[in-house]
Protein backbone atom coordinates (compact mmCIF):
# COMPACT_ATOMS: atom_id res chain seq x y z
CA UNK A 1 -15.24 2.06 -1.18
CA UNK A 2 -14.11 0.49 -4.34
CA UNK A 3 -14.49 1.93 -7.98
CA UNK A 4 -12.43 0.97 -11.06
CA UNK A 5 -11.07 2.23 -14.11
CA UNK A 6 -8.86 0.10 -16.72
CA UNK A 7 -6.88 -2.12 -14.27
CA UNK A 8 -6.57 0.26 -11.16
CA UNK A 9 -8.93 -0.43 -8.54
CA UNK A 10 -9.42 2.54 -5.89
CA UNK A 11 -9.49 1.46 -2.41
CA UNK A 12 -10.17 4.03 0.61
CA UNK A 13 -10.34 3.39 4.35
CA UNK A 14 -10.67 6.12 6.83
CA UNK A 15 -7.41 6.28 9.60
CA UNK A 16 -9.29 7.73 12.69
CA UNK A 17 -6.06 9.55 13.70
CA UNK A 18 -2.52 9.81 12.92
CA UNK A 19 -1.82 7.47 15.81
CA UNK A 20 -3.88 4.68 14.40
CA UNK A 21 -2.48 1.47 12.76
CA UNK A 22 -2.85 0.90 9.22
CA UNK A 23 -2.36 -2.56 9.61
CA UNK A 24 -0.30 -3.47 6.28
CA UNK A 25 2.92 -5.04 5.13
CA UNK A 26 4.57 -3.66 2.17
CA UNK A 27 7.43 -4.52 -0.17
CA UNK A 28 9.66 -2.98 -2.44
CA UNK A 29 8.28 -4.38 -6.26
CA UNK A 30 9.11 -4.23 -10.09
CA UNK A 31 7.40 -4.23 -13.00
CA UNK A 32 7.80 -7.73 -14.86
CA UNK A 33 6.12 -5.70 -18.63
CA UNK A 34 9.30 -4.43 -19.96
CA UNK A 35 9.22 -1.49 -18.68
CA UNK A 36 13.28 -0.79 -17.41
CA UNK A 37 13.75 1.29 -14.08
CA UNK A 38 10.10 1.00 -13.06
CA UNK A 39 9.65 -0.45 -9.58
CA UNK A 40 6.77 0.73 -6.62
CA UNK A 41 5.64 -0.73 -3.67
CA UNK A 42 2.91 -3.98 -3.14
CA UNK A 43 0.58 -4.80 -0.57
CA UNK A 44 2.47 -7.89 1.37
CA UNK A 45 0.02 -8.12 4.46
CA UNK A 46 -3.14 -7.47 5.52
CA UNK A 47 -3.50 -7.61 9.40
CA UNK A 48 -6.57 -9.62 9.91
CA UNK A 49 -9.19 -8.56 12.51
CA UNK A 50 -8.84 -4.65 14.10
CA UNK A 51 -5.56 -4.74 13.28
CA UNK A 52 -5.77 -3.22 9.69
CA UNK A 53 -7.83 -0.15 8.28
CA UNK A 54 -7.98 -2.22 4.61
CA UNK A 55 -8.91 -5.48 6.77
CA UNK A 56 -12.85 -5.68 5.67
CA UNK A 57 -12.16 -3.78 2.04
CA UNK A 58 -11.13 -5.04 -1.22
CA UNK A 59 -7.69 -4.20 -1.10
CA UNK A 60 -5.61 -7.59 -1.28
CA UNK A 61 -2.05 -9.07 -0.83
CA UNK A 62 0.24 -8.76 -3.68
CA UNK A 63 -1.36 -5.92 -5.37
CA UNK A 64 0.72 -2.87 -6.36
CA UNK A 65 0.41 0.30 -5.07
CA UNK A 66 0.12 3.31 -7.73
CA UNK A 67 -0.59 6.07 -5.57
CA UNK A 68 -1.23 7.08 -2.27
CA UNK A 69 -3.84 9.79 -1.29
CA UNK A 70 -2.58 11.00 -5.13
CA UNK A 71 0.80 10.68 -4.43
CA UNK A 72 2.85 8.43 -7.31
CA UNK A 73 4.04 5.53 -5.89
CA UNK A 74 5.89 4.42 -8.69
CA UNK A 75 9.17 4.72 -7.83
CA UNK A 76 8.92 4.79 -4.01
CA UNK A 77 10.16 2.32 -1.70
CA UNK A 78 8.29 0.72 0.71
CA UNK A 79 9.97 2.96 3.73
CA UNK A 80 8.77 5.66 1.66
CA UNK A 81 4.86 4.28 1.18
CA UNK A 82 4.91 3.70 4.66
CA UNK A 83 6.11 7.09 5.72
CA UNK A 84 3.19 8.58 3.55
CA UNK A 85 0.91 6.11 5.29
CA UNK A 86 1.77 6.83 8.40
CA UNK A 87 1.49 10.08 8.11
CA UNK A 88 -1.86 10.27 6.83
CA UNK A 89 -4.86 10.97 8.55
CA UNK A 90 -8.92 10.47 7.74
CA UNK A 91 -9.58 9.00 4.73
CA UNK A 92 -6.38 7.04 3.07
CA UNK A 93 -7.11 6.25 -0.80
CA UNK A 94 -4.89 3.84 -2.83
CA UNK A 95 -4.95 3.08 -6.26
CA UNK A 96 -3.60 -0.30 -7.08
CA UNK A 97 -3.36 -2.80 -9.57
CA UNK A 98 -3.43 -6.62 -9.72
CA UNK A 99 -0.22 -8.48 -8.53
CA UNK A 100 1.04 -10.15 -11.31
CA UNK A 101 3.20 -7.58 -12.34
CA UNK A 102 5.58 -8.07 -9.10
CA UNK A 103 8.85 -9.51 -8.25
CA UNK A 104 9.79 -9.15 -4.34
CA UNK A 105 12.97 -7.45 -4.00
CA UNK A 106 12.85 -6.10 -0.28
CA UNK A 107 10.52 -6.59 2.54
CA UNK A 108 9.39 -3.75 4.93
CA UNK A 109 6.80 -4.27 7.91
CA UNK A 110 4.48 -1.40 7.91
CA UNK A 111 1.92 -2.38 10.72
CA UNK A 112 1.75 0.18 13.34
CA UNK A 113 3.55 3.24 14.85
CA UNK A 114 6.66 1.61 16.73
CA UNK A 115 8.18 0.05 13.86
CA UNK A 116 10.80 1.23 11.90
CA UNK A 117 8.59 1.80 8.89
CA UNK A 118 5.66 1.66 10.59
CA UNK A 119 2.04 3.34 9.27
């Protein structure tokens, strides 16, 4: 399911259990607009095939990650995102915005339950 508003787009998957993969990389991000201090977390893979809950929806690499299930992303880091992720179960609903507005700082893997910050 997709809807938008402004520039967010909503993007939901359901996570059969809290034992199932989400299937996404994440980095740490921040905010190119001016805006000082602001930072987040952005989509940096999408496993392809059964590998990822987002795999067949319109979420995307390189977009930024606003909130989580309502929960402000903003100034998370990606070990944070992914803790949220991984502990999420049913449906998982991010808001997220185009990727422009990113500049990679730090990489974290958050593909399945083994990892460090795994989701």
């Amino acid at each position: 399911m997709v809807s938008s508003h402004t520039h967010s787009i909503i993007v939901s998957a359901i996570k059969p259990s809290i034992d199932s993969k989400v299937g996404v990389g994440l980095k740490n991000a921040k905010t190119t607009n001016g805006d000082t201090g602001a930072g987040g977390v952005y989509i940096n893979s999408i496993r392809e095939g059964e590998g990822s809950i987002f795999v067949n929806t319109e979420l995307k690499v390189g977009m930024i990650i606003e909130n989580i299930n309502g929960i402000n992303c903003t100034f998370l880091t990606s070990a944070d995102a992914a803790d949220i992720l991984r502990q999420a179960e049913n449906e998982i609903s991010m808001v997220v915005l185009p990727a422009a507005q990113a500049i990679v700082l730090e990489e974290h893997s958050v593909a399945g339950i083994n990892s460090t910050v795994d989701a």
